[in-house]
PDB file of N, CA and C in Angstrom:
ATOM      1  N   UNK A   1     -36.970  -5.082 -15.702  1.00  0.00           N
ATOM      2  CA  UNK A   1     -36.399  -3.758 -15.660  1.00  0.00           C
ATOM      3  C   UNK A   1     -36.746  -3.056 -16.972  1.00  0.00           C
ATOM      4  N   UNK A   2     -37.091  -1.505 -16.722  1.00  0.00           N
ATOM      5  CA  UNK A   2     -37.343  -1.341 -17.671  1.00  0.00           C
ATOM      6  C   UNK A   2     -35.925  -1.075 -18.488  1.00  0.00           C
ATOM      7  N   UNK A   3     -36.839   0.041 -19.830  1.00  0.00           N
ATOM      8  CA  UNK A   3     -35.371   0.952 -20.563  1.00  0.00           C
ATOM      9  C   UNK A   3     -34.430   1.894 -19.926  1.00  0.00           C
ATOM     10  N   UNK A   4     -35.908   2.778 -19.255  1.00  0.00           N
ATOM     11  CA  UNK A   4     -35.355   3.392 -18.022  1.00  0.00           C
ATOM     12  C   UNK A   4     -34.542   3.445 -17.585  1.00  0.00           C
ATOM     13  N   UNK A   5     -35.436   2.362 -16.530  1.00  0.00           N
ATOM     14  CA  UNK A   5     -34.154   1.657 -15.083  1.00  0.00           C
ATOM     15  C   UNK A   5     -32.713   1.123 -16.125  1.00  0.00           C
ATOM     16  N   UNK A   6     -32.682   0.588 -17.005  1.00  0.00           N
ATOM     17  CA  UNK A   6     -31.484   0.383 -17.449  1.00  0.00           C
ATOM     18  C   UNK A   6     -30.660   1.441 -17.738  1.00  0.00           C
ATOM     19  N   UNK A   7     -31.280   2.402 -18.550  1.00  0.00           N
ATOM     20  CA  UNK A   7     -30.246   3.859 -18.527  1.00  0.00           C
ATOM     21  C   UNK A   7     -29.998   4.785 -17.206  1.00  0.00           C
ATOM     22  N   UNK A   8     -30.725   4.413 -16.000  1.00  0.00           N
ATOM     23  CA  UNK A   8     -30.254   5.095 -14.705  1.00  0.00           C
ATOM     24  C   UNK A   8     -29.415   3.827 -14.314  1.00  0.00           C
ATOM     25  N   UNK A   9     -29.685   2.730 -14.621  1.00  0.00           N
ATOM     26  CA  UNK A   9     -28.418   1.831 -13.592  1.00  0.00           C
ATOM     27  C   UNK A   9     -27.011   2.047 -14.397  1.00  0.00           C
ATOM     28  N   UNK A  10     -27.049   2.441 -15.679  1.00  0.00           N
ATOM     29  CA  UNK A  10     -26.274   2.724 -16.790  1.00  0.00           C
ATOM     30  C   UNK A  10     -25.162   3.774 -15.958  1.00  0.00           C
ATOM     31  N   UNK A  11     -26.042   5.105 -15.874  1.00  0.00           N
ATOM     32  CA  UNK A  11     -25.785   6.301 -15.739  1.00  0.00           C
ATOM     33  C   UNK A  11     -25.016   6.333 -13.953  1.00  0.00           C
ATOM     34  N   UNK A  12     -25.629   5.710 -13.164  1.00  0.00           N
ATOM     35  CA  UNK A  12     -24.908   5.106 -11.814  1.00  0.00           C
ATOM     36  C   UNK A  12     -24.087   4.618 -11.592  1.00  0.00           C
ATOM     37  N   UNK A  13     -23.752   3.984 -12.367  1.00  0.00           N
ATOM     38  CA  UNK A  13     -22.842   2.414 -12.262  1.00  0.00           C
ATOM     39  C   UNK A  13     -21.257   3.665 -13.360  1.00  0.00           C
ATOM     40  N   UNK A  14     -21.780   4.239 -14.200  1.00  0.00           N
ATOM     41  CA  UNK A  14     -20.337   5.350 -14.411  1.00  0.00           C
ATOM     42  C   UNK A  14     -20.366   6.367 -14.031  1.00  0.00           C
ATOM     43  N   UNK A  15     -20.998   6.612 -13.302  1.00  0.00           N
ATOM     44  CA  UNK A  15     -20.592   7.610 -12.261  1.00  0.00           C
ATOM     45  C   UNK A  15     -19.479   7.245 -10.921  1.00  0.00           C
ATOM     46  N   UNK A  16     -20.456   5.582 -10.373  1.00  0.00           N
ATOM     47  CA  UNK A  16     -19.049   4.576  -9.620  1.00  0.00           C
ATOM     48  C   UNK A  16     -17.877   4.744 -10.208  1.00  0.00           C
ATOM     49  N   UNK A  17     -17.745   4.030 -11.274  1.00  0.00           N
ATOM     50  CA  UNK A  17     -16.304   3.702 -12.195  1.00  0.00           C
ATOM     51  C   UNK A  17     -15.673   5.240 -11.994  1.00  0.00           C
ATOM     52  N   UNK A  18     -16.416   6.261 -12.565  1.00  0.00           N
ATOM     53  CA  UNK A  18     -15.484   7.579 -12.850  1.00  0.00           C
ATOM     54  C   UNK A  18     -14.816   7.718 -11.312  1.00  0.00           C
ATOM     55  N   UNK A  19     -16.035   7.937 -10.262  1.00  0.00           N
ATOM     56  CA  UNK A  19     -15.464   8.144  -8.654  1.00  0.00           C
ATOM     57  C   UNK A  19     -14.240   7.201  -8.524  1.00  0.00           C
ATOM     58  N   UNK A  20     -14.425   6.233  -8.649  1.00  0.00           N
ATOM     59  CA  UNK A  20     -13.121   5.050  -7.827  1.00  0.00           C
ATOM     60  C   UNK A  20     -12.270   5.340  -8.954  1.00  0.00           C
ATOM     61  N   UNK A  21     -12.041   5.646 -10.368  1.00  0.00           N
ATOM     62  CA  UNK A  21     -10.636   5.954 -10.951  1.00  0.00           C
ATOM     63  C   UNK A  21     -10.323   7.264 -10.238  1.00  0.00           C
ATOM     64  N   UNK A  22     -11.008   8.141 -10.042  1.00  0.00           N
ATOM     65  CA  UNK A  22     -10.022   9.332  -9.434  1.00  0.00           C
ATOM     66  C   UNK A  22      -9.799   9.206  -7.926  1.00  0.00           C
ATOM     67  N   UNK A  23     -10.424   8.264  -6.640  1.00  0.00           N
ATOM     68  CA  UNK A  23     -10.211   7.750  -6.271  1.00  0.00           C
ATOM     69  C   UNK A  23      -8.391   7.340  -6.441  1.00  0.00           C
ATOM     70  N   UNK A  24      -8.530   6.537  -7.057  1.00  0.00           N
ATOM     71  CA  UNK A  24      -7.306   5.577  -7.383  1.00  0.00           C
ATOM     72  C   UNK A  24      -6.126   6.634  -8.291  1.00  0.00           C
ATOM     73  N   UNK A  25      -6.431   7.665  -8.648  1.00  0.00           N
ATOM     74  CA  UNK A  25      -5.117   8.565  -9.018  1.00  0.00           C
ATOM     75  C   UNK A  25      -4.967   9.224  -8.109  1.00  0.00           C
ATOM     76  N   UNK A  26      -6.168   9.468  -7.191  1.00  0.00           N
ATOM     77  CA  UNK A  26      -5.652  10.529  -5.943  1.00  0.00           C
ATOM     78  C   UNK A  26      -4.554   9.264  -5.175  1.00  0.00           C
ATOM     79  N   UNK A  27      -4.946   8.661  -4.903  1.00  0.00           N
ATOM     80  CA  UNK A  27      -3.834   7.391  -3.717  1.00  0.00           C
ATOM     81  C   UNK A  27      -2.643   7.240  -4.623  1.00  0.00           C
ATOM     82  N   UNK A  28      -2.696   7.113  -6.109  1.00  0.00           N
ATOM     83  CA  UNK A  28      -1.560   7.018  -6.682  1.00  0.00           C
ATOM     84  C   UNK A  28      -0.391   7.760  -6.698  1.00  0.00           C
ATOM     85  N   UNK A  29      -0.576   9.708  -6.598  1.00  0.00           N
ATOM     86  CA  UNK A  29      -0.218  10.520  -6.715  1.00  0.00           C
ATOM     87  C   UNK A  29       0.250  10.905  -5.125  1.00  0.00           C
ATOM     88  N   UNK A  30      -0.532  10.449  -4.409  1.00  0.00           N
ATOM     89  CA  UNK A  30      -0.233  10.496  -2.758  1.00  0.00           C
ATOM     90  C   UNK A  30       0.965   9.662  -2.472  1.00  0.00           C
ATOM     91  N   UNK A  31       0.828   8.482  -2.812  1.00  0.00           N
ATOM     92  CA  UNK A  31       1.319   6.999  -2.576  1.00  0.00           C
ATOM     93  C   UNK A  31       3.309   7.575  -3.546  1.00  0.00           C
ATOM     94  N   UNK A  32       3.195   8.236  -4.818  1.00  0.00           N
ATOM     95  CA  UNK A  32       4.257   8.678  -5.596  1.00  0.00           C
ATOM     96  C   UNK A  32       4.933   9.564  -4.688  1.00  0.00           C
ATOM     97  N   UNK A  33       4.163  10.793  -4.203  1.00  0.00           N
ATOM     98  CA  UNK A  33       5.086  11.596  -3.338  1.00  0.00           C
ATOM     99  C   UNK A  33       5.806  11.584  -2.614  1.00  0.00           C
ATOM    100  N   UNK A  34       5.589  10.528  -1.917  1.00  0.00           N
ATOM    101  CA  UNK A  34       6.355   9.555  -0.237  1.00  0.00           C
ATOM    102  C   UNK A  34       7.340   8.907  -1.028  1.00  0.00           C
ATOM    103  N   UNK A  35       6.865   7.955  -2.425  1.00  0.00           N
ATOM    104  CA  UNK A  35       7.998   7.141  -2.761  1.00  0.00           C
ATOM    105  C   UNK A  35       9.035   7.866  -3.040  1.00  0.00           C
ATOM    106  N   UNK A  36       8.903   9.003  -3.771  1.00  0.00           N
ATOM    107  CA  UNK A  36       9.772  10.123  -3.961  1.00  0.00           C
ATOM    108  C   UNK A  36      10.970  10.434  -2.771  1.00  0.00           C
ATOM    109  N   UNK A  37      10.249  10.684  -1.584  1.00  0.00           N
ATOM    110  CA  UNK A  37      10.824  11.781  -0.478  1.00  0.00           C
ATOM    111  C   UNK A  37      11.707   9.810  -0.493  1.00  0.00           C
ATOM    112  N   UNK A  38      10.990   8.853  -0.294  1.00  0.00           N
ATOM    113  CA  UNK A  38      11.804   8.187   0.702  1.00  0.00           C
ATOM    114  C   UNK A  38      13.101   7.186  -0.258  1.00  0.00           C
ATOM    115  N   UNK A  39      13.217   7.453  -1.703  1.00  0.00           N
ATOM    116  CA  UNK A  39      14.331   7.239  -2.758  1.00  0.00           C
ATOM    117  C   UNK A  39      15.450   8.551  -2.413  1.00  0.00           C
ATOM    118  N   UNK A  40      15.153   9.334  -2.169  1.00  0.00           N
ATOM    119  CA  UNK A  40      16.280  10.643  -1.233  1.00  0.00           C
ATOM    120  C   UNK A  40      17.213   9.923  -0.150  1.00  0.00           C
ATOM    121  N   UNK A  41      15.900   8.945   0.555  1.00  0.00           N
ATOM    122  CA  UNK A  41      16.455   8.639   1.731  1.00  0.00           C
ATOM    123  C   UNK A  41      17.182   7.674   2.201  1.00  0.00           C
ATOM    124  N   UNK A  42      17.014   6.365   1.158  1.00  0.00           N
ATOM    125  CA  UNK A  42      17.798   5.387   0.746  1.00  0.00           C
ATOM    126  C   UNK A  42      18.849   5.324  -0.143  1.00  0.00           C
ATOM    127  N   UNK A  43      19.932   4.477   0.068  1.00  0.00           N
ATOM    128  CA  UNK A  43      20.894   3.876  -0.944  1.00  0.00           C
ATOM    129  C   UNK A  43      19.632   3.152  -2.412  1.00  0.00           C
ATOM    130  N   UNK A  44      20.351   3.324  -3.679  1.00  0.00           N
ATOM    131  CA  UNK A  44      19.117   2.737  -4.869  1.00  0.00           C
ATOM    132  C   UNK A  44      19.113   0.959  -4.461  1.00  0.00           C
ATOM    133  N   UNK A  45      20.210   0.496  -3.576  1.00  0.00           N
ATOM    134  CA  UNK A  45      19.827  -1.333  -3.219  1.00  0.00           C
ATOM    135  C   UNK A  45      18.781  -1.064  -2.928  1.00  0.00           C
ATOM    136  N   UNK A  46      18.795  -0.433  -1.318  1.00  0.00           N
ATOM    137  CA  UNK A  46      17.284  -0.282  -0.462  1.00  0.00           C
ATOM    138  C   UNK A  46      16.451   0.226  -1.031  1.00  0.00           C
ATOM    139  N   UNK A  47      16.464   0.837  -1.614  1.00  0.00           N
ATOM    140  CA  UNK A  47      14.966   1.640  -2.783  1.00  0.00           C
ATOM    141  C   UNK A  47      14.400   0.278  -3.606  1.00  0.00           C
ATOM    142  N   UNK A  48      15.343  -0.478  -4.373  1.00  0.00           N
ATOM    143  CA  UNK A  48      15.328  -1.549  -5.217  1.00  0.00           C
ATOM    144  C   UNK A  48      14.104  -2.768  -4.161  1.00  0.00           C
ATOM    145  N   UNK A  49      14.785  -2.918  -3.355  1.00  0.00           N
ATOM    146  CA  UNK A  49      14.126  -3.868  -1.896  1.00  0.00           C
ATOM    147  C   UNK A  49      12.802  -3.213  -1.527  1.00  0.00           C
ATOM    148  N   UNK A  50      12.916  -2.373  -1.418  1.00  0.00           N
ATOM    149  CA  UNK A  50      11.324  -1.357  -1.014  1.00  0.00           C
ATOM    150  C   UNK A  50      10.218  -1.685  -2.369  1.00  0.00           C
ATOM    151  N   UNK A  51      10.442  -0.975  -3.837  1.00  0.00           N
ATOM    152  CA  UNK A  51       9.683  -1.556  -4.661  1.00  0.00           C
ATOM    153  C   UNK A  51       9.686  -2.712  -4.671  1.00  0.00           C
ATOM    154  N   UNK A  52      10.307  -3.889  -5.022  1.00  0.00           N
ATOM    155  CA  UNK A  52      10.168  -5.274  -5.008  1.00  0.00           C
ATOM    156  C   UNK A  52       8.862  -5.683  -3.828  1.00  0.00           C
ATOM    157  N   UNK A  53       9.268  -5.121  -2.489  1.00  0.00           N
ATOM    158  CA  UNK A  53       8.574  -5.421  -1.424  1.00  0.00           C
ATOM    159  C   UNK A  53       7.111  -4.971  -1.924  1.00  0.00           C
ATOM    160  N   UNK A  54       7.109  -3.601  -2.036  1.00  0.00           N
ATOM    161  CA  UNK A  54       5.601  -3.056  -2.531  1.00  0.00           C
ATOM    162  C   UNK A  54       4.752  -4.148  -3.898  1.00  0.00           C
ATOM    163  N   UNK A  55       5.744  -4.758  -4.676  1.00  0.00           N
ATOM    164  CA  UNK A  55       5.040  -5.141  -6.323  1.00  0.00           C
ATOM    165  C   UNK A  55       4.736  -6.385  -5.269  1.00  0.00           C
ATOM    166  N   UNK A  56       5.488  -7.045  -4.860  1.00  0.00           N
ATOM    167  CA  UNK A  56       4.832  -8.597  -4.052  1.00  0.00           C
ATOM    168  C   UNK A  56       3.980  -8.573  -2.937  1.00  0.00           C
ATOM    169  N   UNK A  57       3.442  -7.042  -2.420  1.00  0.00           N
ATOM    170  CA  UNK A  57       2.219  -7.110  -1.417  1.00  0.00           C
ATOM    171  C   UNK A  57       1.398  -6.776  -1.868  1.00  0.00           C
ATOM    172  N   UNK A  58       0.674  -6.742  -2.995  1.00  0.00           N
ATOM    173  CA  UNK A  58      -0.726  -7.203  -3.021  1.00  0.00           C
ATOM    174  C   UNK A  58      -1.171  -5.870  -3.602  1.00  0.00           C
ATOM    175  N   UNK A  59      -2.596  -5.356  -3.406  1.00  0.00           N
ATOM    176  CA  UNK A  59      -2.572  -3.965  -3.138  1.00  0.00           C
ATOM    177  C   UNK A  59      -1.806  -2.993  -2.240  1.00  0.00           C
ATOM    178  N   UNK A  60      -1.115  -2.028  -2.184  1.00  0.00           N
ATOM    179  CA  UNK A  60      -0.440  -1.171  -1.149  1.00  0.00           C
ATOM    180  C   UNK A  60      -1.130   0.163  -1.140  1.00  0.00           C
ATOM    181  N   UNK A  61      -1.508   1.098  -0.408  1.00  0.00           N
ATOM    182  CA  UNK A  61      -2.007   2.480   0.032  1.00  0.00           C
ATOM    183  C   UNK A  61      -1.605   2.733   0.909  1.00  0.00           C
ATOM    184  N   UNK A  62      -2.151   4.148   1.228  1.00  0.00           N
ATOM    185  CA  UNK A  62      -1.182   4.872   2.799  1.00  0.00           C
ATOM    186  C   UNK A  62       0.249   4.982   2.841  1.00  0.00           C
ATOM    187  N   UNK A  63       0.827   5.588   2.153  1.00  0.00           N
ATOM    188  CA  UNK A  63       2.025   5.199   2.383  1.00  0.00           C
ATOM    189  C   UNK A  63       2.485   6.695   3.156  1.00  0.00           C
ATOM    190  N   UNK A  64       3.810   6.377   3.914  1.00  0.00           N
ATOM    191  CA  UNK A  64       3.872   7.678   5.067  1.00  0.00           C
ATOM    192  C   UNK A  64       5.035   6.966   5.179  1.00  0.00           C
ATOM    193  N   UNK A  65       5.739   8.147   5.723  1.00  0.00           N
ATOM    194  CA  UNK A  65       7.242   8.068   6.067  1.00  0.00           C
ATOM    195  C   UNK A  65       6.891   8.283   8.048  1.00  0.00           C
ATOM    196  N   UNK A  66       7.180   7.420   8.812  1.00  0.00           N
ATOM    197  CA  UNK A  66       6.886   7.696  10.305  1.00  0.00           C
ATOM    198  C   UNK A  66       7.948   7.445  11.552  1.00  0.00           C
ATOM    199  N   UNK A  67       7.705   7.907  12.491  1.00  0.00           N
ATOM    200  CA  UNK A  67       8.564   7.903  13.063  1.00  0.00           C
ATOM    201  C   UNK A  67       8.552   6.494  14.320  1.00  0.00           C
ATOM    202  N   UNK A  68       8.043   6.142  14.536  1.00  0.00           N
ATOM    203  CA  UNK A  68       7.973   4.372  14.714  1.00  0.00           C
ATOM    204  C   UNK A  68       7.321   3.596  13.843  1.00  0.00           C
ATOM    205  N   UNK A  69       7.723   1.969  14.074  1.00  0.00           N
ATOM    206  CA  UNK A  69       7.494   1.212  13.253  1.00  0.00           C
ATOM    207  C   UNK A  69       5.841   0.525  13.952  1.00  0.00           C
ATOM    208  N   UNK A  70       4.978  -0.439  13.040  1.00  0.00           N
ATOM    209  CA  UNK A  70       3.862  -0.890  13.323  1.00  0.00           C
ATOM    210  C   UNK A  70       4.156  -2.341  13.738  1.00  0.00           C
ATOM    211  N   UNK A  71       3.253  -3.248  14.427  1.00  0.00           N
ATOM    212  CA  UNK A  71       3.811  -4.608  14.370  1.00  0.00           C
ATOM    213  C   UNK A  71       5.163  -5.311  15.021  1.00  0.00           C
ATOM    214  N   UNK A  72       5.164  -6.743  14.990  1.00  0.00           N
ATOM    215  CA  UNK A  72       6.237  -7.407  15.246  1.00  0.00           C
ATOM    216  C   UNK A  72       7.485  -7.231  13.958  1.00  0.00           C
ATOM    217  N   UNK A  73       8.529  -7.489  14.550  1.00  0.00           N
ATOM    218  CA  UNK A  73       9.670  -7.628  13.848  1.00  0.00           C
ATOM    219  C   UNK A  73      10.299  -8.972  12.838  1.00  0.00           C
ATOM    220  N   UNK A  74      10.151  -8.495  11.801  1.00  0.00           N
ATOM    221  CA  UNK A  74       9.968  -9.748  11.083  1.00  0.00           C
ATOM    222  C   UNK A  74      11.426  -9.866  10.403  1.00  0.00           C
ATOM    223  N   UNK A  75      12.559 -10.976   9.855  1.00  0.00           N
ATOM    224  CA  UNK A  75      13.834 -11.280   9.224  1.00  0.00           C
ATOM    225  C   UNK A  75      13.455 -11.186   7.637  1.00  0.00           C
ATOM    226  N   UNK A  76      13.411  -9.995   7.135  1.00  0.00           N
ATOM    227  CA  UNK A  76      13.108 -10.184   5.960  1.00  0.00           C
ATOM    228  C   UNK A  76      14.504  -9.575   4.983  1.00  0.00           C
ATOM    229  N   UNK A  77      15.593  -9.806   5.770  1.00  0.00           N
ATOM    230  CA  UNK A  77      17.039  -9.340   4.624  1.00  0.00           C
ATOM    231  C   UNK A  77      17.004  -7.986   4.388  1.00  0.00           C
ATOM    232  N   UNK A  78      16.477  -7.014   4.818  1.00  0.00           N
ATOM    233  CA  UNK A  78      16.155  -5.951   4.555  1.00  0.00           C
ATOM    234  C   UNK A  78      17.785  -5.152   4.728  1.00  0.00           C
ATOM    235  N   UNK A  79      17.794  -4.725   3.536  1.00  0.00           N
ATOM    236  CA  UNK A  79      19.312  -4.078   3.987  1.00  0.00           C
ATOM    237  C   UNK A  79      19.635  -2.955   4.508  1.00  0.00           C
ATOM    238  N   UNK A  80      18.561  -2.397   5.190  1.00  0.00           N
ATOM    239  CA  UNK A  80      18.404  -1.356   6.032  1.00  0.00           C
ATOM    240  C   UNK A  80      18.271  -1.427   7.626  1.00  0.00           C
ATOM    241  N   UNK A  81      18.069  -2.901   7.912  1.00  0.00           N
ATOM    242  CA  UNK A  81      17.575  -3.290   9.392  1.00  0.00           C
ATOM    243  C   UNK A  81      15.648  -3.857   8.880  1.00  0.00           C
ATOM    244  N   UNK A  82      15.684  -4.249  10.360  1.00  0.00           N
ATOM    245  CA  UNK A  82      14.433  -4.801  10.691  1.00  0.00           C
ATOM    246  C   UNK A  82      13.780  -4.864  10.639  1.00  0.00           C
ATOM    247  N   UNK A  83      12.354  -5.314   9.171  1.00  0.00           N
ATOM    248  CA  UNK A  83      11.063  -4.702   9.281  1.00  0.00           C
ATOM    249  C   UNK A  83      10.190  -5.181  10.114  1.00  0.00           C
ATOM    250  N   UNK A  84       9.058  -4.481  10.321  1.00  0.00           N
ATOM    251  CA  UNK A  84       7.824  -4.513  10.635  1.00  0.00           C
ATOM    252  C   UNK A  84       6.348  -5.245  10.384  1.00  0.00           C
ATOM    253  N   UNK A  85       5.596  -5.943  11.073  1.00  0.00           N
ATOM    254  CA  UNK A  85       4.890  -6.276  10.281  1.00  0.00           C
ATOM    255  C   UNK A  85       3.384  -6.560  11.215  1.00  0.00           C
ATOM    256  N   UNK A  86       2.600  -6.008  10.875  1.00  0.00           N
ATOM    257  CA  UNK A  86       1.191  -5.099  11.815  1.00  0.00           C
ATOM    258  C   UNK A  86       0.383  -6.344  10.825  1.00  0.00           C
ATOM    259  N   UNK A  87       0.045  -7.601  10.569  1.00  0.00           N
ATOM    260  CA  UNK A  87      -0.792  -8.488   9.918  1.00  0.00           C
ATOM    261  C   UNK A  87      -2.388  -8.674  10.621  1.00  0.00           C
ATOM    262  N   UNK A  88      -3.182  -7.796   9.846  1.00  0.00           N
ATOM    263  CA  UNK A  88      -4.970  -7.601  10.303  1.00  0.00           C
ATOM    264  C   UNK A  88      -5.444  -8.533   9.905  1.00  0.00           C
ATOM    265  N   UNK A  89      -5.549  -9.629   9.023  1.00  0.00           N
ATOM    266  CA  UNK A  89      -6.023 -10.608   8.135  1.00  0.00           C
ATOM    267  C   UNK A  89      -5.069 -11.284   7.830  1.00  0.00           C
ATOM    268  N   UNK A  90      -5.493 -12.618   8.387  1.00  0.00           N
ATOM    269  CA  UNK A  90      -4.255 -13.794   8.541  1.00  0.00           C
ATOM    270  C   UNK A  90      -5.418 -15.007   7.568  1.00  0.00           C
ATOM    271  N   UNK A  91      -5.173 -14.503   6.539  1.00  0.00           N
ATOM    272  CA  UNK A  91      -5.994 -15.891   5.689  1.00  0.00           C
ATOM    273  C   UNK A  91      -7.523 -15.526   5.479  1.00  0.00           C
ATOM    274  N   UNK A  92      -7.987 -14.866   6.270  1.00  0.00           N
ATOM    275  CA  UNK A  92      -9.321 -14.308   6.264  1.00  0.00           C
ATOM    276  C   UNK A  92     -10.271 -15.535   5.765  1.00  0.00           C
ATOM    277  N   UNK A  93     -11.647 -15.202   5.049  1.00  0.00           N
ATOM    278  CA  UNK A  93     -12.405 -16.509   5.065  1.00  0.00           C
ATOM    279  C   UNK A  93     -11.825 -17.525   4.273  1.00  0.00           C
ATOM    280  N   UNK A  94     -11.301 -17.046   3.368  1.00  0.00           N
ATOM    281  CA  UNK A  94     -10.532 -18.389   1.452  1.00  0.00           C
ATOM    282  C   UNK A  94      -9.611 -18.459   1.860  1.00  0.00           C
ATOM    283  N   UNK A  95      -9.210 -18.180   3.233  1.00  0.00           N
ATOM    284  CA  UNK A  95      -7.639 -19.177   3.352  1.00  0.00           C
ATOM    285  C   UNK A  95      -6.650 -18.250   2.530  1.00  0.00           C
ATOM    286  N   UNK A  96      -7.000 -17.262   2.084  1.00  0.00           N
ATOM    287  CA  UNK A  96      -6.114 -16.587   0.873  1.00  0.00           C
ATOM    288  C   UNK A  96      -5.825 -14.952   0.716  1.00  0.00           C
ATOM    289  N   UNK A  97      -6.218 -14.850   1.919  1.00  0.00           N
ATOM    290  CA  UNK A  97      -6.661 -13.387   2.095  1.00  0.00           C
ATOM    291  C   UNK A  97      -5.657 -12.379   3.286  1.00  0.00           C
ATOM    292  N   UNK A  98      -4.583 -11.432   3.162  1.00  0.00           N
ATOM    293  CA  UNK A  98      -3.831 -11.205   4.285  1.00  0.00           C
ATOM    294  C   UNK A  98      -3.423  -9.169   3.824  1.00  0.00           C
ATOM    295  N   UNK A  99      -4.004  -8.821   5.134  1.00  0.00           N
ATOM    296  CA  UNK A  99      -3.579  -7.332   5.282  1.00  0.00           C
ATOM    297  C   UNK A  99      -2.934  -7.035   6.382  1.00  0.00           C
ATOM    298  N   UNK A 100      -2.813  -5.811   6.265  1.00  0.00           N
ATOM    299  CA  UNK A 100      -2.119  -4.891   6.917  1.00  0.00           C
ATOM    300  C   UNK A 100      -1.354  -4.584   6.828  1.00  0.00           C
ATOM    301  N   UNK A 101      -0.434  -3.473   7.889  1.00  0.00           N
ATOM    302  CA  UNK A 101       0.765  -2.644   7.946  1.00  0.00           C
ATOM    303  C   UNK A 101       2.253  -3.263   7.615  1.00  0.00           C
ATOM    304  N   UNK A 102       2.904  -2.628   7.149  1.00  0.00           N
ATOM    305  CA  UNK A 102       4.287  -2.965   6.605  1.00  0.00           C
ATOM    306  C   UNK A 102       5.098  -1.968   7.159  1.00  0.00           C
ATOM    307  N   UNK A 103       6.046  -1.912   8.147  1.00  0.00           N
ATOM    308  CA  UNK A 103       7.621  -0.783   8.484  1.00  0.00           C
ATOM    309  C   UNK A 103       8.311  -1.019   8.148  1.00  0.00           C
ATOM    310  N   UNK A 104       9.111  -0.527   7.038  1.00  0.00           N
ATOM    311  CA  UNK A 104      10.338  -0.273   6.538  1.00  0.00           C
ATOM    312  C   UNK A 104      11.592   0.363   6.963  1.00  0.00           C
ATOM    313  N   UNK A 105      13.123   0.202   8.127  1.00  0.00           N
ATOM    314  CA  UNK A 105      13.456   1.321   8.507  1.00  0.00           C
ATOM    315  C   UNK A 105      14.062   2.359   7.331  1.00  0.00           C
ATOM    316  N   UNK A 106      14.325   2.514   7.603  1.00  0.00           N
ATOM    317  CA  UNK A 106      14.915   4.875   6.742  1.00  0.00           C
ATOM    318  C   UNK A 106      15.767   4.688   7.414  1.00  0.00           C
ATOM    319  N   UNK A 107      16.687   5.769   6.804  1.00  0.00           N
ATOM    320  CA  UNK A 107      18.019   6.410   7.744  1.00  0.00           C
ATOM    321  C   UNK A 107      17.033   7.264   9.011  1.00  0.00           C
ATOM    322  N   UNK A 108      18.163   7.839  10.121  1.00  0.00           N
ATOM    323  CA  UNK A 108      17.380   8.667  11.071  1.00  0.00           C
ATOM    324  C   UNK A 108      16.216   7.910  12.084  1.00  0.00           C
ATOM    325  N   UNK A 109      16.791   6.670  12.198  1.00  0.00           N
ATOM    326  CA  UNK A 109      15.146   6.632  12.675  1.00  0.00           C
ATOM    327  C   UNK A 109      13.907   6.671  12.466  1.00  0.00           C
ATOM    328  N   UNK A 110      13.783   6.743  11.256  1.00  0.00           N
ATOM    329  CA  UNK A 110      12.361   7.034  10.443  1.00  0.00           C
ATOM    330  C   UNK A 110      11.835   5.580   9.886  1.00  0.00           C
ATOM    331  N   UNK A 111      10.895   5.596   9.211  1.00  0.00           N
ATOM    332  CA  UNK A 111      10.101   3.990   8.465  1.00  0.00           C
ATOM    333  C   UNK A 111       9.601   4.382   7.511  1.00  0.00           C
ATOM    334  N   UNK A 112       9.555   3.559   6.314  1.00  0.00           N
ATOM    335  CA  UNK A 112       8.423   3.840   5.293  1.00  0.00           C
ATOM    336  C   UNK A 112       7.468   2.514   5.686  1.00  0.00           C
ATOM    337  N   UNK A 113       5.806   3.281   5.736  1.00  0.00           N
ATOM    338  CA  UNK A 113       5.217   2.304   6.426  1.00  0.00           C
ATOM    339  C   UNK A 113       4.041   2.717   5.015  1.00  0.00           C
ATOM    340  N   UNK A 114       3.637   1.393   4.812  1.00  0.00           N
ATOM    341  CA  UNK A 114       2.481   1.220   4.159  1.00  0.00           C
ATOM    342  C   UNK A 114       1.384   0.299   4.609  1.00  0.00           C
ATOM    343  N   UNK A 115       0.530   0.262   4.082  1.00  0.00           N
ATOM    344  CA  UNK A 115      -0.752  -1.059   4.139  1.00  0.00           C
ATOM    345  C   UNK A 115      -0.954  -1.376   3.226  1.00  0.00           C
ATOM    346  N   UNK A 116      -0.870  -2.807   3.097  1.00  0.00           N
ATOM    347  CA  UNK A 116      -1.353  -3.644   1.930  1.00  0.00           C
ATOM    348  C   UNK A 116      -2.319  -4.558   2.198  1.00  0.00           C
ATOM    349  N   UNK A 117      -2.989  -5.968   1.164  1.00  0.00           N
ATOM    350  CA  UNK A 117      -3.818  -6.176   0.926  1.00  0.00           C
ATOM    351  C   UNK A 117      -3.403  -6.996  -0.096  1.00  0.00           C
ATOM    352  N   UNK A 118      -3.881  -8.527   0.188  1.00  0.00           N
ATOM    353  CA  UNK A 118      -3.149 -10.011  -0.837  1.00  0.00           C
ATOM    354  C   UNK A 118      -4.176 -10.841  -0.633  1.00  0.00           C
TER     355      UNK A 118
END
């Protein structure tokens, strides 16, 4: 390779990095707004249970407040009722690998539903 090619793979490769950080503040700032609306909507226990839930799944995005839940019904103590759980990747190839959808219920009938990624 030349000098060149090293200062265009240079010049490419932060242009990636710059894209996927704003990338990643746009989902952050998306992902904040919902957490927002849906701390209105909970008691601070259930808010408390919701972050906890989010820091122990992995990556989380998408997040949306909806009006049904995704998935089977899973016993997870939730002190709101019954979550949800939409699992796309059950171990994937390393045995170590698990996504998908998460429903949370809300007051009203509503869910905070996200997707994660572990």
């Amino acid at each position: 390779m030349t000098d060149q090619d090293e200062e265009r793979y240079a010049a490419i490769m932060a242009d990636h990095d710059a894209a996927i950080a704003r990338e990643l503040d746009q989902v952050h700032a998306e992902n904040s707004a919902v957490l927002d609306q849906v701390q209105a909507m909970v008691s601070p226990e259930a808010f408390q249970q919701i972050k906890d839930t989010l820091a122990d799944s992995g990556f989380t995005h998408s997040y949306q407040i909806a009006d049904s839940p995704v998935g089977m019904p899973q016993d997870d103590d939730f002190v709101l009722g019954t979550v949800y759980v939409n699992q796309t990747t059950n171990g994937g190839f390393s045995g170590d690998d698990y996504a998908g959808t998460m429903s949370m219920p809300l007051q009203a009938g509503r869910y905070f539903q996200f997707c994660y990624a572990c």
